[in-house]
Protein backbone atom coordinates (compact mmCIF):
# COMPACT_ATOMS: atom_id res chain seq x y z
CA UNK A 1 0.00 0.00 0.00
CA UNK A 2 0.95 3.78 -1.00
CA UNK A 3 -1.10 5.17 1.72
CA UNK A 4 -0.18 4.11 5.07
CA UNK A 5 -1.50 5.63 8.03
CA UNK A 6 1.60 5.86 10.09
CA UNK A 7 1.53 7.12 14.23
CA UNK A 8 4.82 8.31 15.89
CA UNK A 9 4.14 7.18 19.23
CA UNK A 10 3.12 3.71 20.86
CA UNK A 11 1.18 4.40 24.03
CA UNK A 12 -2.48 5.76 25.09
CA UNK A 13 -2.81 8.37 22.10
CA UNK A 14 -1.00 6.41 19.14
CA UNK A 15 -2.76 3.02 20.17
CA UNK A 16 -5.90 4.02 20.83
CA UNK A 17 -5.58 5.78 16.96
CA UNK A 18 -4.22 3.06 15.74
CA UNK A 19 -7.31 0.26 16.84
CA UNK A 20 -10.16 2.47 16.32
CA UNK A 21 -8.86 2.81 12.82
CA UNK A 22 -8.15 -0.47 12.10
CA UNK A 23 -11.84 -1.45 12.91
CA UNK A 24 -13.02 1.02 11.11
CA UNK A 25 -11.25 0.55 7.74
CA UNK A 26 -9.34 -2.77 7.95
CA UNK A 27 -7.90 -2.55 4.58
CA UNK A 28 -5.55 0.28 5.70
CA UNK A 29 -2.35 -0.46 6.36
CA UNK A 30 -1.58 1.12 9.97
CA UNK A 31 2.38 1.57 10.97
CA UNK A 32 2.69 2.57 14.62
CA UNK A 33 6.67 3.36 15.70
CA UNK A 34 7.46 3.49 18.79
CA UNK A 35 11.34 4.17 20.26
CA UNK A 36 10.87 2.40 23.26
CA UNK A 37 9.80 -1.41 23.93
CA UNK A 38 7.10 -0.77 26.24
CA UNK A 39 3.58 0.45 24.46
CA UNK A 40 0.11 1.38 25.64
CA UNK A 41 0.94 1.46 29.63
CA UNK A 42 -0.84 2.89 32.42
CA UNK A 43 1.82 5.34 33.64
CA UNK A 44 -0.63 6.49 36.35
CA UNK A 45 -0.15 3.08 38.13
CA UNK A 46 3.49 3.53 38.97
CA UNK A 47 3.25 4.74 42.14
CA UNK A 48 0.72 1.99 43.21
CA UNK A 49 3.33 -0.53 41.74
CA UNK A 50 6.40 0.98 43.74
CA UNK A 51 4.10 0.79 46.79
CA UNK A 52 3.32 -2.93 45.93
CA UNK A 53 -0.36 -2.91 45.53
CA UNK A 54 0.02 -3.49 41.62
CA UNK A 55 2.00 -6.87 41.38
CA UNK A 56 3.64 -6.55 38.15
CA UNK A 57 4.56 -4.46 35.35
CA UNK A 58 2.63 -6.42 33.33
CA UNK A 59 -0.72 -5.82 35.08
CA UNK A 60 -0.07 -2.29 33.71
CA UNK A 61 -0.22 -3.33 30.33
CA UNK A 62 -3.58 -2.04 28.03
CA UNK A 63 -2.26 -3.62 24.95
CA UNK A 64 0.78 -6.03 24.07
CA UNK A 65 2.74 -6.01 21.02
CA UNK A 66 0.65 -9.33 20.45
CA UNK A 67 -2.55 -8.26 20.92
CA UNK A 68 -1.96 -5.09 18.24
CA UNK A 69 -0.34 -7.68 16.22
CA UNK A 70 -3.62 -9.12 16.12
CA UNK A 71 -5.41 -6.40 15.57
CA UNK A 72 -3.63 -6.36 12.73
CA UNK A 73 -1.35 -3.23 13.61
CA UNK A 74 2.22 -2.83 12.00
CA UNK A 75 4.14 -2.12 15.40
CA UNK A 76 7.21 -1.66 15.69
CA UNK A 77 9.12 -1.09 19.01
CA UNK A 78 12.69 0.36 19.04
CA UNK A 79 12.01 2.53 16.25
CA UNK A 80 12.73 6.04 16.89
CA UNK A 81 11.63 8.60 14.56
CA UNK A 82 13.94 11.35 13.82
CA UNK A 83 12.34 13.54 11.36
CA UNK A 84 9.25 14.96 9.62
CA UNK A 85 9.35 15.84 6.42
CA UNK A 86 5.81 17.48 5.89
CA UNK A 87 6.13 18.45 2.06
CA UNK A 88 7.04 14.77 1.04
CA UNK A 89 4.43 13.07 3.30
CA UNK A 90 7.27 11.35 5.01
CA UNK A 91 9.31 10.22 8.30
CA UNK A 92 12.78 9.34 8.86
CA UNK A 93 12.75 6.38 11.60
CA UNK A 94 16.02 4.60 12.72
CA UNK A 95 15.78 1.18 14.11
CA UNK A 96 17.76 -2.05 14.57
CA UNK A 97 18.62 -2.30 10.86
CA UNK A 98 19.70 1.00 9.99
CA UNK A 99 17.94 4.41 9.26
CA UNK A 100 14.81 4.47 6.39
CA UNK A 101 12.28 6.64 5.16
CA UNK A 102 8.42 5.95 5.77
CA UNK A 103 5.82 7.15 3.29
CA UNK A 104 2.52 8.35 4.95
CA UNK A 105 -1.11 9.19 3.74
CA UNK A 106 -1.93 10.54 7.26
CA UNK A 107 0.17 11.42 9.96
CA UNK A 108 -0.54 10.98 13.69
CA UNK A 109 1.98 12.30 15.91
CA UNK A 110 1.71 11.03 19.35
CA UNK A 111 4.72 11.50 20.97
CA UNK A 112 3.46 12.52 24.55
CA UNK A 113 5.62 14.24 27.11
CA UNK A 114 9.07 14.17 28.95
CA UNK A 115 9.76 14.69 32.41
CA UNK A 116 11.60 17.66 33.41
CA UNK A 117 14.45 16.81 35.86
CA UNK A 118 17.34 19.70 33.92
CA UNK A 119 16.93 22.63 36.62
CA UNK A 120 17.83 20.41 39.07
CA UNK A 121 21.55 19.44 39.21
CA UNK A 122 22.21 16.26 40.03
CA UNK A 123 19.55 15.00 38.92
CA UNK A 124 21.17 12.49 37.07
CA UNK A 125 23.05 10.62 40.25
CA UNK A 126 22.50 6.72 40.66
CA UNK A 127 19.46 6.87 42.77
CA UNK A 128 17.96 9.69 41.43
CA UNK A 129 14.55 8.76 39.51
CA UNK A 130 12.04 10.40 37.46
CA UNK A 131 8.95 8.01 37.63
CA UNK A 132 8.01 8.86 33.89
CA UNK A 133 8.87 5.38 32.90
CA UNK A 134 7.95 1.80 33.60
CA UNK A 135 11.91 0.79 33.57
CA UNK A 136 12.52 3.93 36.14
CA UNK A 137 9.18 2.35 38.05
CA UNK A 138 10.64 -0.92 38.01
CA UNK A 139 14.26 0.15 38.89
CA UNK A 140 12.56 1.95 41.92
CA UNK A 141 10.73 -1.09 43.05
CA UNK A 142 14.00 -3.00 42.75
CA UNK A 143 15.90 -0.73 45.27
CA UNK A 144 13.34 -1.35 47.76
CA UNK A 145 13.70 -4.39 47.59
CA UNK A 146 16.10 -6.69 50.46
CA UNK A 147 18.66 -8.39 48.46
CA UNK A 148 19.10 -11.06 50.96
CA UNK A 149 15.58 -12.40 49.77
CA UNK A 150 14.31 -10.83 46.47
CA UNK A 151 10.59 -11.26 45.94
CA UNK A 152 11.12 -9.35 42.79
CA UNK A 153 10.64 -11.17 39.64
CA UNK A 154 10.83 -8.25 36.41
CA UNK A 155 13.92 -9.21 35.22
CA UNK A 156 11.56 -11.71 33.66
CA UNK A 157 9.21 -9.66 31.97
CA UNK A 158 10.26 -9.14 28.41
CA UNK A 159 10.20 -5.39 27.73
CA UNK A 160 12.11 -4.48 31.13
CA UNK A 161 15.82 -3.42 31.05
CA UNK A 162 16.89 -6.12 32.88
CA UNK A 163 20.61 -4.13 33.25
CA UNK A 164 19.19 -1.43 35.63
CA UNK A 165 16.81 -3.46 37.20
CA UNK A 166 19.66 -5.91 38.64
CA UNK A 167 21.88 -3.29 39.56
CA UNK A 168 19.12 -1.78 41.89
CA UNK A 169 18.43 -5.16 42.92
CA UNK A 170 22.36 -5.74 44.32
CA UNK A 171 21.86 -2.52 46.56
CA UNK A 172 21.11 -2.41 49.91
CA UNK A 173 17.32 -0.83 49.99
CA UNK A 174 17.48 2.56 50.92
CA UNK A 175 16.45 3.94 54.39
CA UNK A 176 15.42 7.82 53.24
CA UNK A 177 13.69 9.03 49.82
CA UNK A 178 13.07 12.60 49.10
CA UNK A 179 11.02 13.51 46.77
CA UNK A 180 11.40 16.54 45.24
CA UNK A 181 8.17 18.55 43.80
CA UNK A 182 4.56 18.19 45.61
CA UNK A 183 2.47 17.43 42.43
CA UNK A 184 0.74 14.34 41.71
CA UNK A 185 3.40 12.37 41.83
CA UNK A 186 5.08 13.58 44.52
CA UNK A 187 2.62 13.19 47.05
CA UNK A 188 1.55 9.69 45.86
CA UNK A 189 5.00 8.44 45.88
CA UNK A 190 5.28 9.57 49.24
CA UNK A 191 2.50 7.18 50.29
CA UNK A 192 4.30 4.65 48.09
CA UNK A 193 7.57 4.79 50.61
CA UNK A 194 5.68 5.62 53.33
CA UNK A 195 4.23 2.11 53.00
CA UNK A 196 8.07 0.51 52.92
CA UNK A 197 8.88 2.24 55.85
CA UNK A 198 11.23 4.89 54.57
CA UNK A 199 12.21 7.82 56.15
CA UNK A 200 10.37 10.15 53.68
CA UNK A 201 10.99 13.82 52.83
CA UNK A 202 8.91 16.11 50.64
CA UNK A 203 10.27 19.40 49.35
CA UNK A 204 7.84 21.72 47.70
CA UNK A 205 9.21 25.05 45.99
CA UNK A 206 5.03 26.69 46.91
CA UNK A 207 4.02 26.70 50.07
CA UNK A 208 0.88 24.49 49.07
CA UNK A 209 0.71 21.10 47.58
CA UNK A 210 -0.72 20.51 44.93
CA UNK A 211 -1.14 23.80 43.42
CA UNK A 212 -3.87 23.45 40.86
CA UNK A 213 -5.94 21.73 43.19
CA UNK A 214 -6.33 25.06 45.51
CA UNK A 215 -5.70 26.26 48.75
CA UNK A 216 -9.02 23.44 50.79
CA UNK A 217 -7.24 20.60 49.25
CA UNK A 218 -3.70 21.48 49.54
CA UNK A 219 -3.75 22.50 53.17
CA UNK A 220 -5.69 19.16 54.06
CA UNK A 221 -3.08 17.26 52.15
CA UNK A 222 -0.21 18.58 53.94
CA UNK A 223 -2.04 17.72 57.48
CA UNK A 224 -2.65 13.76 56.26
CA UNK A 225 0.74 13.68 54.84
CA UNK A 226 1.98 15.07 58.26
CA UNK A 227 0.32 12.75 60.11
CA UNK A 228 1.21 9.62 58.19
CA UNK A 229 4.94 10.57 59.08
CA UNK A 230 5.95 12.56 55.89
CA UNK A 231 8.52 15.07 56.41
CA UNK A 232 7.26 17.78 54.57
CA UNK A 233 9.85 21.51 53.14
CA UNK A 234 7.08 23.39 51.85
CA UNK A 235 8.52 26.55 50.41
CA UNK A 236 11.63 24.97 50.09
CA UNK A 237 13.59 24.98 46.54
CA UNK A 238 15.90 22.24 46.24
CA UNK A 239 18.92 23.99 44.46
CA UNK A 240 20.86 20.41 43.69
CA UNK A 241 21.76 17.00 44.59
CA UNK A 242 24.80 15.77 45.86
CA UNK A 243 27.01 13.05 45.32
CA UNK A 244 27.57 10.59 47.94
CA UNK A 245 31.02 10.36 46.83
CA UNK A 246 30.99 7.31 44.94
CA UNK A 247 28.57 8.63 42.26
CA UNK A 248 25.04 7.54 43.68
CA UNK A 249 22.90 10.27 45.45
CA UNK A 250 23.60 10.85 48.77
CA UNK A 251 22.30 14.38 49.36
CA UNK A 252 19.25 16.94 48.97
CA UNK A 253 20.47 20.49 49.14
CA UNK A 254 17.72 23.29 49.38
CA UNK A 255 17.26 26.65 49.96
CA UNK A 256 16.83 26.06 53.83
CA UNK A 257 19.65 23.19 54.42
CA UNK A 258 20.66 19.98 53.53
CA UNK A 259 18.75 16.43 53.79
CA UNK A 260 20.40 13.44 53.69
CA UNK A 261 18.89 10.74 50.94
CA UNK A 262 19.39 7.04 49.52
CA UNK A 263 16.94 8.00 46.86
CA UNK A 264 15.65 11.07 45.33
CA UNK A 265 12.51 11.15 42.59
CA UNK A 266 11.97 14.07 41.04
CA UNK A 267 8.71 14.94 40.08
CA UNK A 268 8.72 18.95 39.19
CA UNK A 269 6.36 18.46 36.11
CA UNK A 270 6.35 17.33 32.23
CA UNK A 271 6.99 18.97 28.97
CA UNK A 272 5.61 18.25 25.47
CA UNK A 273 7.28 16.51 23.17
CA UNK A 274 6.81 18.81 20.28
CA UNK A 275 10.76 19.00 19.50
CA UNK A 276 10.02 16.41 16.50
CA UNK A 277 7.57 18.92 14.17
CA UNK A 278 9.67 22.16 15.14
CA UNK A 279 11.23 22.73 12.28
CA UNK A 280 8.34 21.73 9.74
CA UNK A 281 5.23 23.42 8.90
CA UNK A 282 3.32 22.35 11.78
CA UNK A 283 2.17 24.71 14.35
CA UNK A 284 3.10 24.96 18.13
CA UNK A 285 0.52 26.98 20.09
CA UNK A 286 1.73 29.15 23.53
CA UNK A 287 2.04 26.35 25.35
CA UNK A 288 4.73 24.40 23.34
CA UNK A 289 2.34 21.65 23.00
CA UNK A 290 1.40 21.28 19.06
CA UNK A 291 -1.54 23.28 18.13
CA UNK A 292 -4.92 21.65 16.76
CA UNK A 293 -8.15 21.91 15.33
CA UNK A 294 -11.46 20.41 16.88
CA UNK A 295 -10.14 17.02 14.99
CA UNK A 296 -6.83 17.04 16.68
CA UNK A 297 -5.54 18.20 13.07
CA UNK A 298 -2.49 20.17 12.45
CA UNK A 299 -1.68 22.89 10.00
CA UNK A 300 -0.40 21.13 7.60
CA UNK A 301 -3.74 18.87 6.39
CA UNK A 302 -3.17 15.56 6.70
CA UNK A 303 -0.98 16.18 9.82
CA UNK A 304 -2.68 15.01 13.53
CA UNK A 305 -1.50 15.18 16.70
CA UNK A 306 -3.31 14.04 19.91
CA UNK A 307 -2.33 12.86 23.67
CA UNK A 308 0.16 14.93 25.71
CA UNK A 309 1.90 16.51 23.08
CA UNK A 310 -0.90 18.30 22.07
CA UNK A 311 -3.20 21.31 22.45
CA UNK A 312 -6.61 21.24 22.92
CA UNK A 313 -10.03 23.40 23.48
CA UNK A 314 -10.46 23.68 27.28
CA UNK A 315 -14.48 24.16 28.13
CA UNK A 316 -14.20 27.28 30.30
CA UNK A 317 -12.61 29.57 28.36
CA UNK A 318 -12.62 27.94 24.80
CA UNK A 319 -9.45 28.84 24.38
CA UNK A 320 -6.24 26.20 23.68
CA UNK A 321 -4.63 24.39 26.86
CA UNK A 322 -2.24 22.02 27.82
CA UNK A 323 -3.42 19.44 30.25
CA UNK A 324 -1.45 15.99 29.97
CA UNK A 325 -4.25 13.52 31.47
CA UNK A 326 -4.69 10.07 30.42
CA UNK A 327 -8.51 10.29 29.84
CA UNK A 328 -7.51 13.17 27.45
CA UNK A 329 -5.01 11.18 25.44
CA UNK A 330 -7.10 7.70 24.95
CA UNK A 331 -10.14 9.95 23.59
CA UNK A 332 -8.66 11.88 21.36
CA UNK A 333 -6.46 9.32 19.72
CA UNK A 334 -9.70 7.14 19.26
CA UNK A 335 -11.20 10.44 17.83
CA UNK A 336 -8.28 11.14 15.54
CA UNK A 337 -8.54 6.74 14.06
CA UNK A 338 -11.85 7.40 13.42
CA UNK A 339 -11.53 10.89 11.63
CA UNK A 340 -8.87 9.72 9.52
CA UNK A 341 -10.91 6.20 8.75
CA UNK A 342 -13.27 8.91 6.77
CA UNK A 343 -15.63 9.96 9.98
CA UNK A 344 -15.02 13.41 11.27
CA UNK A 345 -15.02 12.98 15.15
CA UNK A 346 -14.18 15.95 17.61
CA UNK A 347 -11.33 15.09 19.93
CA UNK A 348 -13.36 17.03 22.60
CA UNK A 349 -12.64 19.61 24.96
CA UNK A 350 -10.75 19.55 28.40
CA UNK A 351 -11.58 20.65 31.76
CA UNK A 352 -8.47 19.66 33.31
CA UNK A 353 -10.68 16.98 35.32
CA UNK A 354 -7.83 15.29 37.79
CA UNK A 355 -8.09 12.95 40.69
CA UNK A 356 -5.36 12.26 43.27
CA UNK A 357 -4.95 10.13 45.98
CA UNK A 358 -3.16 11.08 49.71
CA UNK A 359 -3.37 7.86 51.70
CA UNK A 360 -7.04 8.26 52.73
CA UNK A 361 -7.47 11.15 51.83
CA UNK A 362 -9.29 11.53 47.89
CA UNK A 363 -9.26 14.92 46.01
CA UNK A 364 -10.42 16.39 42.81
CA UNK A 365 -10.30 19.23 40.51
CA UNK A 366 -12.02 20.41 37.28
CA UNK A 367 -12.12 23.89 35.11
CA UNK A 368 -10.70 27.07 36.57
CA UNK A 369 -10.57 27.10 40.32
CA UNK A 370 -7.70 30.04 39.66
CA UNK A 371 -8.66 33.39 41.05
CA UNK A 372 -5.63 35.01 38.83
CA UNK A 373 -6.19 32.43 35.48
CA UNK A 374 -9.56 33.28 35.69
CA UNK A 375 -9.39 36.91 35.43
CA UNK A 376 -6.76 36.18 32.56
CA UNK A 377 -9.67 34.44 30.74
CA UNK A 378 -11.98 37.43 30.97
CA UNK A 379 -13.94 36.25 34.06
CA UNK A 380 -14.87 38.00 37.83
CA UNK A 381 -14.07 34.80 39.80
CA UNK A 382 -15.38 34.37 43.21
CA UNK A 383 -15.47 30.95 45.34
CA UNK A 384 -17.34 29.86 48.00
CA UNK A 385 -16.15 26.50 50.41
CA UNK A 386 -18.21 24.36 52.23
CA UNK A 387 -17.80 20.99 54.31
CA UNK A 388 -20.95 18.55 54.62
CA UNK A 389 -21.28 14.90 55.42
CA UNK A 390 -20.93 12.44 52.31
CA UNK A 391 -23.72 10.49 53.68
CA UNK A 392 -26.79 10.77 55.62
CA UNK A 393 -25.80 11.83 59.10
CA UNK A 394 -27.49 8.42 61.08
CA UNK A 395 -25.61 6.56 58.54
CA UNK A 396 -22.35 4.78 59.52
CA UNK A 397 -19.13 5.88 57.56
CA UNK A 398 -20.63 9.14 56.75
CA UNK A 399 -17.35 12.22 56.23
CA UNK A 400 -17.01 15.67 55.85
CA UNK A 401 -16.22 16.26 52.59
CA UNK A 402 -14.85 19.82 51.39
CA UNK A 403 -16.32 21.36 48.21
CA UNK A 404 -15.24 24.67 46.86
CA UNK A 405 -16.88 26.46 43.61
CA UNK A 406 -15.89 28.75 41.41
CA UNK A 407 -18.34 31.00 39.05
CA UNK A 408 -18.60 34.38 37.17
CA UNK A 409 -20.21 36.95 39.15
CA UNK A 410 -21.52 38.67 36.11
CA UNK A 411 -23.31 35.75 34.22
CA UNK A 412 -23.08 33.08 37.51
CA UNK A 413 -20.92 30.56 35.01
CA UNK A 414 -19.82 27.68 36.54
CA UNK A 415 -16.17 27.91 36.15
CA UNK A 416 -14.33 24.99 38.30
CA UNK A 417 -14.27 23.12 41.54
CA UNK A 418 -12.49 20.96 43.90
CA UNK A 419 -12.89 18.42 46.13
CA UNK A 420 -11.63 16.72 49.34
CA UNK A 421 -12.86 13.94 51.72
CA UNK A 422 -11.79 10.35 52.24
CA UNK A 423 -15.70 8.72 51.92
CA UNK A 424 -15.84 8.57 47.73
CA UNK A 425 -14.92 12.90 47.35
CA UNK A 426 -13.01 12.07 44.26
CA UNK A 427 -15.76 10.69 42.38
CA UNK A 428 -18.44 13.57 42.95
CA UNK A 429 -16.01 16.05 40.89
CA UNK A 430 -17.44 13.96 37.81
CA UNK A 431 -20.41 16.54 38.68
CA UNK A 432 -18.59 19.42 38.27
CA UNK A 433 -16.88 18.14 34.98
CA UNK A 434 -20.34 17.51 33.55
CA UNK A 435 -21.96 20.65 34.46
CA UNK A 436 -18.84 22.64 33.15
CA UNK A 437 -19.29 20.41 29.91
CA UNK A 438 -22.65 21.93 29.74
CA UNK A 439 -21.96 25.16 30.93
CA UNK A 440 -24.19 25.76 33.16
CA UNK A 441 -24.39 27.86 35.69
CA UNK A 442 -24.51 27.66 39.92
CA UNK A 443 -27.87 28.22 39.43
CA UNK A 444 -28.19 25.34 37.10
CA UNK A 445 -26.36 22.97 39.35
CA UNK A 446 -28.12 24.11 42.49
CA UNK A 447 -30.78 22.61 40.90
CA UNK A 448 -29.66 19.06 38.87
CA UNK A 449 -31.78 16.12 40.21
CA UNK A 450 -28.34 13.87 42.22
CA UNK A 451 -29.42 10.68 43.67
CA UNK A 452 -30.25 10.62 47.35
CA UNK A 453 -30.34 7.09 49.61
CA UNK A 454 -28.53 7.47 52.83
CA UNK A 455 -25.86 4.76 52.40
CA UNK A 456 -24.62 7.30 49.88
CA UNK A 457 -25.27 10.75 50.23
CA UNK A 458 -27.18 13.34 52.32
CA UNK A 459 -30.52 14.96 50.73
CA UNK A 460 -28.30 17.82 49.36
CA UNK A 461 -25.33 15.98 48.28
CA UNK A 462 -21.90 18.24 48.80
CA UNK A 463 -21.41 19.33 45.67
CA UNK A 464 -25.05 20.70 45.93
CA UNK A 465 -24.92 21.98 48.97
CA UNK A 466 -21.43 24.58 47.72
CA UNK A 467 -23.55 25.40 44.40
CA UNK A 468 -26.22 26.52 46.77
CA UNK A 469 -23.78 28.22 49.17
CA UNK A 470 -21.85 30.12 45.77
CA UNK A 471 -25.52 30.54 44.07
CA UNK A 472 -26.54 32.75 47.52
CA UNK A 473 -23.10 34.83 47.60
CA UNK A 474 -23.91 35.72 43.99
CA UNK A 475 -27.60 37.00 44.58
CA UNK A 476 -26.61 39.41 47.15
């Protein structure tokens, strides 16, 4: 075939492209490359894994090489693509036998993000970790575990780089970790060590964790983490780590002193992998991320990009956005297959829906919750807070749960919310997401018909009782 449709990228985007289009027109010839060996993970498990609760790497796995083989997908791991060469409909891809050039009808690229780590010198060390990988996951797990009697058994798995994974395995398991940044991953890899016993030590640049969550959440965070023995450096910058002399980390230095460390992940955010269409005609918007239509199409036709090195609408403010979320990047790859199969499907917008998880302790945040962003976006933001029972008060396991809400004050817009509570808080922001979706307004969701029994939530449900709360502020 003349025509392939060829995806630069193997995991939740480029897959999820890749199988929608092959049902949808199985006489296409689909070539997904992919640099690495492992394809279509979940990423978001890695912390769970480190901790133990996930048994393997493996478990973590939405689609083998086999299973796209039998989907009839042309994947091929180990393949990196170099270059784009939009004018001749073409990539440049080197893999074990030498360099080539690819011939495309459609292009998907699908190249995700990278973890930042480069501010932070010595960052590099042995025993310094970015968990943006499943090797780096795995390596982690390894180093926790007692070489006197290994439990650990991926060395076996096939796609694991069985090199680094021994090598952690010969170490004694470290005694401190530090984690460096207080995002998602910090503070869930915290739990993960907490649970091995480490000394743990969390150094956040902010004074609050988890910044785009808001002030409620962050503040409530930082108490559970506190009490679960996590030594937390909030408005801290770590300026470097240091050597332990024999080229493994042994150091944390910040602005305030110095922590010593057996292992160090740092988690200070993600960047888009855009670097590969930089120098062609395709678009980057503000953001860095690759710019898009409502079909996750590029400027140049023919061109797609989707997943977390991509742009898309976000609901609020209808304007392009950023927001690397797994959700995001399986819909709009499956959007993109089907587009490309001949049926125009919208990729969708984003709300920046998130849920994270601080050992009991469940939070969630959707839309603009951003006094500052929001005025950016043309908006008069004000919030309101609240705290009400998840469940009917007689009924056992009922807990406060924190709600705040964000609106217009002009028009009453709905613009964002979060969420806090350890009795099923994360879930309830799916109420937020679908009455931003909607755009509705306080007003709006003051009034939406939620399900009432009292094994599962009061009359007026939280997330009612906060719209009621914000609707009253914004009638005075």
């Amino acid at each position: 075939m003349t025509d392939p449709f060829v995806i630069i990228g193997g995991d939740a985007a480029g897959l999820s492209a890749a199988s929608k289009h092959r049902r949808e027109n199985p006489d296409r010839e689909v070539i997904v490359f992919e640099k690495g060996r492992w394809v279509s993970y979940a990423a978001c498990g890695m912390p769970y894994y480190v901790k133990g609760e996930v048994e393997s790497l493996m478990d973590m796995l939405s689609l083998t090489p086999e299973k796209a083989a039998e989907r009839g997908i042309d994947l091929r791991r180990e393949h990196e693509v170099v270059g784009v060469d939009t004018d001749a409909g073409s990539v440049t891809v080197e893999g074990p036998d030498g360099r080539f050039e690819q011939q495309y009808g459609d292009l998907l690229v699908a190249t995700g993000a990278r973890a930042v780590s480069e501010p932070i010198e010595g960052a590099r060390l042995e025993g310094a970790f970015t968990i943006h990988s499943m090797d780096s996951a795995a390596a982690v797990r390894a180093f926790l575990t007692d070489p006197e009697s290994p439990e650990f058994a991926e060395p076996d798995v096939p796609y694991v780089d069985t090199d680094l994974v021994e090598r952690f395995l010969a170490r004694e398991p470290p005694e401190t970790a530090a984690i460096v940044g207080g995002g998602y991953v910090g503070v869930e890899m915290a739990e993960a060590f907490a649970a091995h016993d480490l000394d743990v030590h969390l150094f956040q640049r902010p004074d609050q964790l988890l910044e785009p969550f808001g002030e409620a959440v962050g503040d409530e965070v930082a108490e559970t983490l506190r009490e679960e023995g996590v030594n937390l450096h909030l408005g801290e910058e770590v300026e470097r780590l240091e050597s332990d002399g024999d080229g493994a980390v042994g150091t944390v230095r910040s602005s305030v002193g110095t922590v010593d460390a057996d292992l160090v992940v740092v988690g200070i955010g993600v960047r888009p992998n855009s670097g590969l269409v930089a120098n062609t005609r395709v678009e980057l918007g503000v953001s860095g991320a690759i710019a898009t239509n409502r079909y996750g199409e590029t400027s140049v036709e023919g061109v797609y990009a989707a997943g977390d090195c991509a742009e898309m609408r976000h609901t609020v403010t209808g304007s392009p956005d950023w927001v690397p979320l797994g959700l995001t990047a399986n819909r709009a790859g499956r959007a993109v297959g089907q587009t490309v199969a001949g049926d125009p499907t919208p990729v969708g917008a984003i709300s920046g829906t998130a849920v994270v998880k601080a050992f009991e302790l469940e939070c969630g945040r959707t839309g603009l919750v951003d006094h500052e962003r929001a005025r950016e976006a043309g908006f008069d933001p004000v919030s309101e807070t609240v705290t009400a029972g998840s469940r009917s008060g007689y009924y056992p396991g009922a807990a406060e749960t924190t709600v705040t809400l964000t609106a217009d004050r002009g028009t009453g817009k709905l613009l964002g919310g979060t969420i806090v509570g350890t009795d099923r808080a994360a879930i309830r922001i799916d109420t937020v997401a679908t009455a931003l979706e909607n755009g509705m307004t306080v007003g709006e969701l003051e009034r939406t018909d939620l399900a009432y029994a009292p094994p599962f939530s009061p009359v007026w449900d939280p997330v009612l009782v906060a719209a009621k709360v914000l609707n009253g502020t914004l009638e005075d």
